[in-house]
PDB file of N, CA and C in Angstrom:
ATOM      1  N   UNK A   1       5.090  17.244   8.124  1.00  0.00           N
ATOM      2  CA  UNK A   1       5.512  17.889   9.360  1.00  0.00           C
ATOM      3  C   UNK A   1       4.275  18.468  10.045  1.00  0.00           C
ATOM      4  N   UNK A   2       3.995  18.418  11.471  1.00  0.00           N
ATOM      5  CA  UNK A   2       2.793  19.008  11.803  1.00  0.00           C
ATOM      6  C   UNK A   2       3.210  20.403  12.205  1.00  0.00           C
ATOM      7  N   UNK A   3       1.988  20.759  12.314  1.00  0.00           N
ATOM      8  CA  UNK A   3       2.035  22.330  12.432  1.00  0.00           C
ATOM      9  C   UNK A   3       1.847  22.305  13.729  1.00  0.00           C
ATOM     10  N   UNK A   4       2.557  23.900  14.536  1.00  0.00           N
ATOM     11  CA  UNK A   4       2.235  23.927  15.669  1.00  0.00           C
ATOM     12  C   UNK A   4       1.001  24.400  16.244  1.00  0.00           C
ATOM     13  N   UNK A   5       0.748  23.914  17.493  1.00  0.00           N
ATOM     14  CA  UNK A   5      -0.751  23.955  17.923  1.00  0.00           C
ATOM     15  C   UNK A   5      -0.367  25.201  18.865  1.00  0.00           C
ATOM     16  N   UNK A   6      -1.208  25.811  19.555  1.00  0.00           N
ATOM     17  CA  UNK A   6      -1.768  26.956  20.841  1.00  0.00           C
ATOM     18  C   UNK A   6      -0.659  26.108  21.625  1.00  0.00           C
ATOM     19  N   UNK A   7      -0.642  25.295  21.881  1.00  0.00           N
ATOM     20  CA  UNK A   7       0.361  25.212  23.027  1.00  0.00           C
ATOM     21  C   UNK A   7       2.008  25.059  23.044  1.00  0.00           C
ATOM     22  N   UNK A   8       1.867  24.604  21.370  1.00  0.00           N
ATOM     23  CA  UNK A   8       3.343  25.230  21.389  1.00  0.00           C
ATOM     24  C   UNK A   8       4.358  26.674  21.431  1.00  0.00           C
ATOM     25  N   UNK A   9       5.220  26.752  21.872  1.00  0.00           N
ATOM     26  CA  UNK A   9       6.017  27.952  22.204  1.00  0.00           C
ATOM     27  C   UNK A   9       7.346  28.473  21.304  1.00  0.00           C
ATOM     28  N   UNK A  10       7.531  27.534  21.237  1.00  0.00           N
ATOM     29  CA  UNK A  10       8.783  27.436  19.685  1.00  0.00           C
ATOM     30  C   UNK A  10       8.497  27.078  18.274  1.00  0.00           C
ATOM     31  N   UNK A  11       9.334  27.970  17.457  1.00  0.00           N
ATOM     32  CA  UNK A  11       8.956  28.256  16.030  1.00  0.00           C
ATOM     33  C   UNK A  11       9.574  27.171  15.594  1.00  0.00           C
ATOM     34  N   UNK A  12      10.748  26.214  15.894  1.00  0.00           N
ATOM     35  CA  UNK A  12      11.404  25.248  15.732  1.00  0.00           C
ATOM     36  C   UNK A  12      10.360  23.777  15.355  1.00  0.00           C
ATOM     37  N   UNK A  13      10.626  22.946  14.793  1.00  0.00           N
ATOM     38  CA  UNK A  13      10.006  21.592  14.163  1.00  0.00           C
ATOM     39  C   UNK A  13       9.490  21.046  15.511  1.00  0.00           C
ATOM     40  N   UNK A  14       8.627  20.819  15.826  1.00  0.00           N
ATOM     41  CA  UNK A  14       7.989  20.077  17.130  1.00  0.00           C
ATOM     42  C   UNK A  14       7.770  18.371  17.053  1.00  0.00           C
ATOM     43  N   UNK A  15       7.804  17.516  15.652  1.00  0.00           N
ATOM     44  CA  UNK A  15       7.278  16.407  14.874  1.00  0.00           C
ATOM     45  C   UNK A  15       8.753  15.905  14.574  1.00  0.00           C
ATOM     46  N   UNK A  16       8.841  14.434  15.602  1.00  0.00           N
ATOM     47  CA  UNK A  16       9.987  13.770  14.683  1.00  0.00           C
ATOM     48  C   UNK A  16       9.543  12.342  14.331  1.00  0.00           C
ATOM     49  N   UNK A  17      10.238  11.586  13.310  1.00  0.00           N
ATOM     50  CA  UNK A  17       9.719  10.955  12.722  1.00  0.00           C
ATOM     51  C   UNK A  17      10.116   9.734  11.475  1.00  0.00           C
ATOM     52  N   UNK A  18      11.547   9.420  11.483  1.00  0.00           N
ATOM     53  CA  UNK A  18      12.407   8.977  10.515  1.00  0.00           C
ATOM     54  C   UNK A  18      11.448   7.531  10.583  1.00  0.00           C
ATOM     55  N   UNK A  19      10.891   7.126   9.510  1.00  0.00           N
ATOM     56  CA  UNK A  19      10.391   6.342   8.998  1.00  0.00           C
ATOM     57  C   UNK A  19      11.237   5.379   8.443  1.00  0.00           C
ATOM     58  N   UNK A  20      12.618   5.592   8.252  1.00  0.00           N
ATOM     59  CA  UNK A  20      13.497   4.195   7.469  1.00  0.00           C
ATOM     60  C   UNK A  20      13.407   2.715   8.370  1.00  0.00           C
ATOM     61  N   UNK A  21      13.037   1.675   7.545  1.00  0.00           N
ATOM     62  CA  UNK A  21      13.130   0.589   8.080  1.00  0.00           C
ATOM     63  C   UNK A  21      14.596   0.351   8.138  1.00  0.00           C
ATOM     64  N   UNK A  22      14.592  -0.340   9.366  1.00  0.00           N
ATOM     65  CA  UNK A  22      16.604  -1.203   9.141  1.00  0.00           C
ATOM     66  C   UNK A  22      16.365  -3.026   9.494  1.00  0.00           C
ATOM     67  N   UNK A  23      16.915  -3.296   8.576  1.00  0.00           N
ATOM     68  CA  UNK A  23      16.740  -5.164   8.714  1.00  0.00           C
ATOM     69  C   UNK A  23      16.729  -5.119  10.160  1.00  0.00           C
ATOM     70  N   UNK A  24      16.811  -6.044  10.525  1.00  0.00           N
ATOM     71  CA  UNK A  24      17.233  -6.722  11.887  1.00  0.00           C
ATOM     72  C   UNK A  24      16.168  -5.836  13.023  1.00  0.00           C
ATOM     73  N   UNK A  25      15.482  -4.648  12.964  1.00  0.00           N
ATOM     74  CA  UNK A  25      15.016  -3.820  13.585  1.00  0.00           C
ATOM     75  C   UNK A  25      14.085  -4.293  14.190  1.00  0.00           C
ATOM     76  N   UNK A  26      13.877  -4.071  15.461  1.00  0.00           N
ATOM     77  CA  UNK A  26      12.398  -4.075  16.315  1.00  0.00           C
ATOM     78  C   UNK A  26      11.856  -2.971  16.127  1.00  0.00           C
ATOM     79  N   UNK A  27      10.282  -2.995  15.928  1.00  0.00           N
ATOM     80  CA  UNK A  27       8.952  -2.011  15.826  1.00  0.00           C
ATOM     81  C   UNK A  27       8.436  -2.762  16.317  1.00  0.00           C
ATOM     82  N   UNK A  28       7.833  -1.157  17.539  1.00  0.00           N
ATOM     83  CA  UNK A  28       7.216  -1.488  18.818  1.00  0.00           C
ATOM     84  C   UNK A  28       6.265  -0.208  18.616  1.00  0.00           C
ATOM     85  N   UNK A  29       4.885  -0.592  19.047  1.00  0.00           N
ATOM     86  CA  UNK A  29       3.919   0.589  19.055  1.00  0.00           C
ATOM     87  C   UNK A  29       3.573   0.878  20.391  1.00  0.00           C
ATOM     88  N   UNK A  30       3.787   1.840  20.923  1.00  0.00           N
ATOM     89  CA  UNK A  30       2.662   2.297  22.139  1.00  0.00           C
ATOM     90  C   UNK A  30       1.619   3.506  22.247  1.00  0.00           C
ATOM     91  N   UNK A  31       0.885   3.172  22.887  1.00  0.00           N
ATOM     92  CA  UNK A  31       0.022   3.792  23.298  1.00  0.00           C
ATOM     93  C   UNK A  31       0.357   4.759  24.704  1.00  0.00           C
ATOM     94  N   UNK A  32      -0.026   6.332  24.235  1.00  0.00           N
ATOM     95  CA  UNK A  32       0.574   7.265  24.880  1.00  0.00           C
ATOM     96  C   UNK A  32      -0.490   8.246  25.500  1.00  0.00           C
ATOM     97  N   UNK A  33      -0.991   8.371  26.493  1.00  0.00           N
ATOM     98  CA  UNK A  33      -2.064   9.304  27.160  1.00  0.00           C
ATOM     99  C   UNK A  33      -1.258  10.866  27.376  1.00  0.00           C
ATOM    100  N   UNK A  34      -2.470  11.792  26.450  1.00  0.00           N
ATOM    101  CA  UNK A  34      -2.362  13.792  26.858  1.00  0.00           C
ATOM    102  C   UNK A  34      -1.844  14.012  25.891  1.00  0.00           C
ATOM    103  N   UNK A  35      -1.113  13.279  24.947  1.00  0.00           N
ATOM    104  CA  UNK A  35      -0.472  13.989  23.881  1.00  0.00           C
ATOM    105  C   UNK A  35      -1.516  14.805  23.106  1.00  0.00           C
ATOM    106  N   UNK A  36      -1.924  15.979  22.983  1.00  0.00           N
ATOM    107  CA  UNK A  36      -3.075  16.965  21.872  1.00  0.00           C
ATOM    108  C   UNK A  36      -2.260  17.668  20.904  1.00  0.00           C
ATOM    109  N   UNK A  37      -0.913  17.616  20.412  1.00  0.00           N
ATOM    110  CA  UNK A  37      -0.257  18.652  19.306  1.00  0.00           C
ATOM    111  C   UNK A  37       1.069  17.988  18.838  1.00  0.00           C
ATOM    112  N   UNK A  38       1.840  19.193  18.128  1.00  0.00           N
ATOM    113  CA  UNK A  38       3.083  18.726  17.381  1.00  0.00           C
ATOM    114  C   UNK A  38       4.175  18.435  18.879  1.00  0.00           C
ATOM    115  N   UNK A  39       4.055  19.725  19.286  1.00  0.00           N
ATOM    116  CA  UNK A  39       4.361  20.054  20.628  1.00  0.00           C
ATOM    117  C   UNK A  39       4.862  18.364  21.757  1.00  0.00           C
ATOM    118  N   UNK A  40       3.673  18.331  21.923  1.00  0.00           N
ATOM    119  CA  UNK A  40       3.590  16.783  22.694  1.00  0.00           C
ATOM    120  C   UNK A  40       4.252  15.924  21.945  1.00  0.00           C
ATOM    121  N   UNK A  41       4.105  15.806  20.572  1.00  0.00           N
ATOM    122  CA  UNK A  41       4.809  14.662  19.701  1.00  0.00           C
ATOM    123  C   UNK A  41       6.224  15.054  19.735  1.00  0.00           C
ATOM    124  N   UNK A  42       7.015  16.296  19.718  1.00  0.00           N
ATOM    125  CA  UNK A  42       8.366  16.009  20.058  1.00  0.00           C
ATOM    126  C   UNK A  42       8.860  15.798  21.522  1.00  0.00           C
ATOM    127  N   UNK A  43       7.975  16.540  22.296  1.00  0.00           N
ATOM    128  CA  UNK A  43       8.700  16.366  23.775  1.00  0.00           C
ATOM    129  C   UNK A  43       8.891  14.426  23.770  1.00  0.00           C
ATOM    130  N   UNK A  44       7.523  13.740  23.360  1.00  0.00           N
ATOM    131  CA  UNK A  44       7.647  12.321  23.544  1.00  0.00           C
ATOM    132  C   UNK A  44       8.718  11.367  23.084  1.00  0.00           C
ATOM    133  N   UNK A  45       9.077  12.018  21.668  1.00  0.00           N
ATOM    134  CA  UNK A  45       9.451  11.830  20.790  1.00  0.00           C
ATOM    135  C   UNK A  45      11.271  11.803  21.097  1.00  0.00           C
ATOM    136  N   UNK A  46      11.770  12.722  21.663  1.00  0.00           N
ATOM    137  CA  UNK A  46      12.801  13.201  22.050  1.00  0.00           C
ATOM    138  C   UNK A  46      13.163  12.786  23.302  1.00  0.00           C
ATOM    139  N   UNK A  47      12.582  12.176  24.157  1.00  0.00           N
ATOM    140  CA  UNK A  47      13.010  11.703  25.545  1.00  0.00           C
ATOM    141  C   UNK A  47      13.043  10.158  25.076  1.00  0.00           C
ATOM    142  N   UNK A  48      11.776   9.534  24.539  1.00  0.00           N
ATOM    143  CA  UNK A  48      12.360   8.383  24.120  1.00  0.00           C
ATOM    144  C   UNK A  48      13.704   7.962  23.167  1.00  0.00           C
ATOM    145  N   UNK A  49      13.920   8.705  22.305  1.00  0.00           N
ATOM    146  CA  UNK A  49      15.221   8.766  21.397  1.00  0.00           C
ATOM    147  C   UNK A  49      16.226   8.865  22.033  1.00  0.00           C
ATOM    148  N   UNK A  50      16.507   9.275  23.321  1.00  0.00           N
ATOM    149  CA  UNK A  50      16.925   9.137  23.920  1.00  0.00           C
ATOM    150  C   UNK A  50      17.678   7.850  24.432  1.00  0.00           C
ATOM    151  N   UNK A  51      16.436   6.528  24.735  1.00  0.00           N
ATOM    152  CA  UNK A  51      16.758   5.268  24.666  1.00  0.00           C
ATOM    153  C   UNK A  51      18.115   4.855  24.098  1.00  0.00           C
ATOM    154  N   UNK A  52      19.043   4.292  24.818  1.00  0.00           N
ATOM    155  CA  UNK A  52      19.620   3.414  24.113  1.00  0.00           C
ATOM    156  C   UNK A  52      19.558   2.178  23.219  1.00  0.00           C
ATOM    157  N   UNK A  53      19.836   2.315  21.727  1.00  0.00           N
ATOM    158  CA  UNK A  53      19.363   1.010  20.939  1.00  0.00           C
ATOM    159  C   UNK A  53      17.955   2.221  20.105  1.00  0.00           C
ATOM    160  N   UNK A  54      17.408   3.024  20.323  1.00  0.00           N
ATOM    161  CA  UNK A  54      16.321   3.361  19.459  1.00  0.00           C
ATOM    162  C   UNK A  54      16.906   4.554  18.285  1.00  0.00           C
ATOM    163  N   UNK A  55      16.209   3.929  16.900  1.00  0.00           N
ATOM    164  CA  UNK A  55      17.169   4.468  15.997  1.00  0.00           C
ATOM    165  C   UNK A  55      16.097   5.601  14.986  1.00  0.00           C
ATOM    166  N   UNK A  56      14.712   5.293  15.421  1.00  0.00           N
ATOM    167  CA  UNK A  56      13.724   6.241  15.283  1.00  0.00           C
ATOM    168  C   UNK A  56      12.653   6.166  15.928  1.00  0.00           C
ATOM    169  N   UNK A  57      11.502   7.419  16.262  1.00  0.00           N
ATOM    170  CA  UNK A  57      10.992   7.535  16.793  1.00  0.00           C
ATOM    171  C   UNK A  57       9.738   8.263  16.198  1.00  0.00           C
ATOM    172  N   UNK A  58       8.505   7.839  16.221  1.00  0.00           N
ATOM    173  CA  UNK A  58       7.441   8.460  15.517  1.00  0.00           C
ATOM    174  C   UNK A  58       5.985   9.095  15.974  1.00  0.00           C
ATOM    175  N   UNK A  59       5.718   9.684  16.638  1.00  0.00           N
ATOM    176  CA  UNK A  59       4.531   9.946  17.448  1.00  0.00           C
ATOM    177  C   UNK A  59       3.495  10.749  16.848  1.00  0.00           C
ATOM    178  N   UNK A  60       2.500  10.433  17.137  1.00  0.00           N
ATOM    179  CA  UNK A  60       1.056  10.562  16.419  1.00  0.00           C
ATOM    180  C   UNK A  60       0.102  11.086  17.656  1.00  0.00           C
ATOM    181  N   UNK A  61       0.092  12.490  17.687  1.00  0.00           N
ATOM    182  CA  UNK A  61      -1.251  13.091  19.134  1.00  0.00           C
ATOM    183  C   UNK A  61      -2.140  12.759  18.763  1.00  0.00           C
ATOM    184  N   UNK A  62      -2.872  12.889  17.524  1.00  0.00           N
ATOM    185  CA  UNK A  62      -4.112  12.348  16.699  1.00  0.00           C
ATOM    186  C   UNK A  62      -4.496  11.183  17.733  1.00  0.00           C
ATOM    187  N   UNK A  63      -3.572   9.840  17.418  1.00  0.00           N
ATOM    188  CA  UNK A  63      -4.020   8.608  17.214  1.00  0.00           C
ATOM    189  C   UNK A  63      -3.735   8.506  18.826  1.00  0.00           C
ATOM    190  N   UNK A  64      -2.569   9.179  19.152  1.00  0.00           N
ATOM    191  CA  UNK A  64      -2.128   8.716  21.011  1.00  0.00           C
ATOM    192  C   UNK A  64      -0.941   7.381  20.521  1.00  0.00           C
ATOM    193  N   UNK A  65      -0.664   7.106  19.367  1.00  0.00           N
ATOM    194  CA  UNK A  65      -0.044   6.124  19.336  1.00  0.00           C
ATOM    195  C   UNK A  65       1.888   6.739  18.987  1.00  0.00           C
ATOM    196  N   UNK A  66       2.482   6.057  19.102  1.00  0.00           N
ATOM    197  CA  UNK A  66       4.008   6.607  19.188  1.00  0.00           C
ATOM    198  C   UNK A  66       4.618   5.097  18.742  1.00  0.00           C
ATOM    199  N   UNK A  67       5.403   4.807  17.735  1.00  0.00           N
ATOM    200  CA  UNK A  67       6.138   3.430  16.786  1.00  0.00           C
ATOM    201  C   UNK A  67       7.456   4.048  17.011  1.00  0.00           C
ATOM    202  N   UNK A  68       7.982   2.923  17.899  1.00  0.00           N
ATOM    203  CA  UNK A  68       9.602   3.621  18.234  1.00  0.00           C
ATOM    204  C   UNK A  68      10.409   2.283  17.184  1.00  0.00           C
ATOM    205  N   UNK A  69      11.397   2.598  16.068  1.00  0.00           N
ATOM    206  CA  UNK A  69      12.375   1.335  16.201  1.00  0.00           C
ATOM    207  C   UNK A  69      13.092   1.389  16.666  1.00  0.00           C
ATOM    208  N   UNK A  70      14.068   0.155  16.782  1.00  0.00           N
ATOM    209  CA  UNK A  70      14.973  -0.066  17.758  1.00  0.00           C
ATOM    210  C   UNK A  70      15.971  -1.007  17.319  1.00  0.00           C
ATOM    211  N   UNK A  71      17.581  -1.404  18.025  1.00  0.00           N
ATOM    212  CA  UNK A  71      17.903  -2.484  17.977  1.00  0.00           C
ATOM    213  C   UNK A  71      17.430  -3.688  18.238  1.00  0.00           C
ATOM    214  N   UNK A  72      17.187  -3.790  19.166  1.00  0.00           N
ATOM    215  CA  UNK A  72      16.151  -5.072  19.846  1.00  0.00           C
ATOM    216  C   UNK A  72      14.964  -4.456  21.172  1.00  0.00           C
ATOM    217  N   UNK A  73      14.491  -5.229  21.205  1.00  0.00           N
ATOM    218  CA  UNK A  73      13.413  -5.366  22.303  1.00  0.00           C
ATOM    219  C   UNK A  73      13.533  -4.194  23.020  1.00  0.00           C
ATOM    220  N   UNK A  74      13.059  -2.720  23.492  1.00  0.00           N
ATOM    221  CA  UNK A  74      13.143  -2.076  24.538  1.00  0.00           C
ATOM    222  C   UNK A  74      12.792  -2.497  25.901  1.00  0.00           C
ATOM    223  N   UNK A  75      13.339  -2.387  27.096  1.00  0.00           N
ATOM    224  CA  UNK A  75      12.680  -2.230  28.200  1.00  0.00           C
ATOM    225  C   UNK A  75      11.448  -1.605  28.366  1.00  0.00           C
ATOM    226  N   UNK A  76      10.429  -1.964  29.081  1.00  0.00           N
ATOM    227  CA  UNK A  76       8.917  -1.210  28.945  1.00  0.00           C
ATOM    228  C   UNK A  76       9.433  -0.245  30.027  1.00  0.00           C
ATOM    229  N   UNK A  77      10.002  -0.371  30.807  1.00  0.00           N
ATOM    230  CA  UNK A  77       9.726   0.442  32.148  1.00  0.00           C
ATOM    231  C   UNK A  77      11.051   1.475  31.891  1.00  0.00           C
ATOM    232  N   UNK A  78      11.926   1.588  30.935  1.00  0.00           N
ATOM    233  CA  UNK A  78      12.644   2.491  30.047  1.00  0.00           C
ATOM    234  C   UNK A  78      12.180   2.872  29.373  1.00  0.00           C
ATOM    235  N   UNK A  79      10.771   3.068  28.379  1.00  0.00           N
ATOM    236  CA  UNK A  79      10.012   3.415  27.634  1.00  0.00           C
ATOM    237  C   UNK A  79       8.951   4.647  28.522  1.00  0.00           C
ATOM    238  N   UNK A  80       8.744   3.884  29.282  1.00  0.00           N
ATOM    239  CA  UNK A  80       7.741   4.130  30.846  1.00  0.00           C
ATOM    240  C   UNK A  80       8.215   5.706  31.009  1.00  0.00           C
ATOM    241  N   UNK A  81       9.534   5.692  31.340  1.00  0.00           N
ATOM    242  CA  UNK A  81      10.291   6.534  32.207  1.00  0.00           C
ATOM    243  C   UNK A  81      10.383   7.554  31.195  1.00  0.00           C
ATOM    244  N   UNK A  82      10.934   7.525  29.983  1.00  0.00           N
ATOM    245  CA  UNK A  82      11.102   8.126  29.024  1.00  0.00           C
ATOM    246  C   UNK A  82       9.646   9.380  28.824  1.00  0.00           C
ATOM    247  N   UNK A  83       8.550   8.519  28.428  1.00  0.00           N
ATOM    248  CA  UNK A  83       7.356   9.013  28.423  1.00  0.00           C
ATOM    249  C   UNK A  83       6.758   9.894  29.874  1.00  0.00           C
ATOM    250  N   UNK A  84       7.241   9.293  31.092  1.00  0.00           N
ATOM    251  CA  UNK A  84       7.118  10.133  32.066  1.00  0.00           C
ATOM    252  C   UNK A  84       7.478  11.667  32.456  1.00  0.00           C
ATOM    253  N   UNK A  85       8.956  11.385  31.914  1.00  0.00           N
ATOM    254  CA  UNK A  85       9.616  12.443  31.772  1.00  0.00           C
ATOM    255  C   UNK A  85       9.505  13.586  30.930  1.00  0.00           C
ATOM    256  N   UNK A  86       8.290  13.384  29.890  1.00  0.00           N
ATOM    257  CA  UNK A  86       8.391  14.418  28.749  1.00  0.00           C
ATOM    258  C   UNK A  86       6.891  14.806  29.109  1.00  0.00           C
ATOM    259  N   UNK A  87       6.258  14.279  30.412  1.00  0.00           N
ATOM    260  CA  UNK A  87       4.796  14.497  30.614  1.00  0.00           C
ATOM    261  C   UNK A  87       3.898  14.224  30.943  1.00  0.00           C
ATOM    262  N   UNK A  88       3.829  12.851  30.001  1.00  0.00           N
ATOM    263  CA  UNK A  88       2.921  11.802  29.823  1.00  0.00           C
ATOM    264  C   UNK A  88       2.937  10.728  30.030  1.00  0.00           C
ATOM    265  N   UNK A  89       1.584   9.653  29.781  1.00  0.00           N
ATOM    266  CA  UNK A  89       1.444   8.384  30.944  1.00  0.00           C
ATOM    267  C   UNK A  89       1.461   7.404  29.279  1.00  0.00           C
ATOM    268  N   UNK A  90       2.469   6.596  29.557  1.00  0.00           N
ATOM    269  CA  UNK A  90       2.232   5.353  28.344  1.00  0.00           C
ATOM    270  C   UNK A  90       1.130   4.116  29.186  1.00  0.00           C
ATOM    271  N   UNK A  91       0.503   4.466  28.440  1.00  0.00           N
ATOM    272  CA  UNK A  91      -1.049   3.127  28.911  1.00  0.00           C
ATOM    273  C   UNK A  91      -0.410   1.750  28.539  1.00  0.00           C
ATOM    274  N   UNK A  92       0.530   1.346  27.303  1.00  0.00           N
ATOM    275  CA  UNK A  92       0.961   0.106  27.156  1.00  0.00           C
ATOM    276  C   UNK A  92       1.329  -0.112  25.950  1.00  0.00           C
ATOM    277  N   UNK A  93       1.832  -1.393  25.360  1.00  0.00           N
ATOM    278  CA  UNK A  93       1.723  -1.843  23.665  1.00  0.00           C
ATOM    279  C   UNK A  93       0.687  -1.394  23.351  1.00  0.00           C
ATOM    280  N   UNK A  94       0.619  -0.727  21.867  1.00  0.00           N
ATOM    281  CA  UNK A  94      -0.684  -0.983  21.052  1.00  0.00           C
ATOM    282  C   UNK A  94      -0.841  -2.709  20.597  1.00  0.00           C
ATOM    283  N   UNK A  95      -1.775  -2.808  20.388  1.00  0.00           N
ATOM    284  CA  UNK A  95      -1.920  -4.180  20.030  1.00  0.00           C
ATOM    285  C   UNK A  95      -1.891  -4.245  18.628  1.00  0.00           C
TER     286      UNK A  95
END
């Protein structure tokens, strides 16, 4: 679990993160610009989960990278929006 940084405001878990694989699942990595704390990793974290079809969500400020699974394929520009909304600019797939 990460710890909270200076810019977080709540004593509450800021880091989400369910790691279970599910057969049939799409894993998709992106690349996420401004994220610096736990903080950033749930706001991101939590607007994408949001998604319909996404069944976990994992974000990394460290790396800037965020591994969402899913039922199938997400929309990018539903991913886009998601990430917009919590702040921040998704630069694209990680490769």
């Amino acid at each position: 679990m990460a710890e909270n940084s200076s810019c977080c405001t709540s004593e509450e878990s800021c880091h989400s993160g369910d790691t279970d694989v599910q057969v049939g699942a799409v894993t998709t990595t992106y690349r996420v610009s401004g994220m610096t704390c736990g903080h950033c990793e749930g706001a991101v974290s939590s607007e994408i989960s949001e998604i319909t079809g996404v069944s976990s969500v994992q974000a990394v400020a460290a790396t800037g990278l965020v591994t969402v699974v899913s039922q199938a394929p997400l929309d990018d520009e539903a991913v886009r929006a998601a990430v917009d909304e919590a702040g921040y600019e998704l630069v694209g797939q990680a490769a």
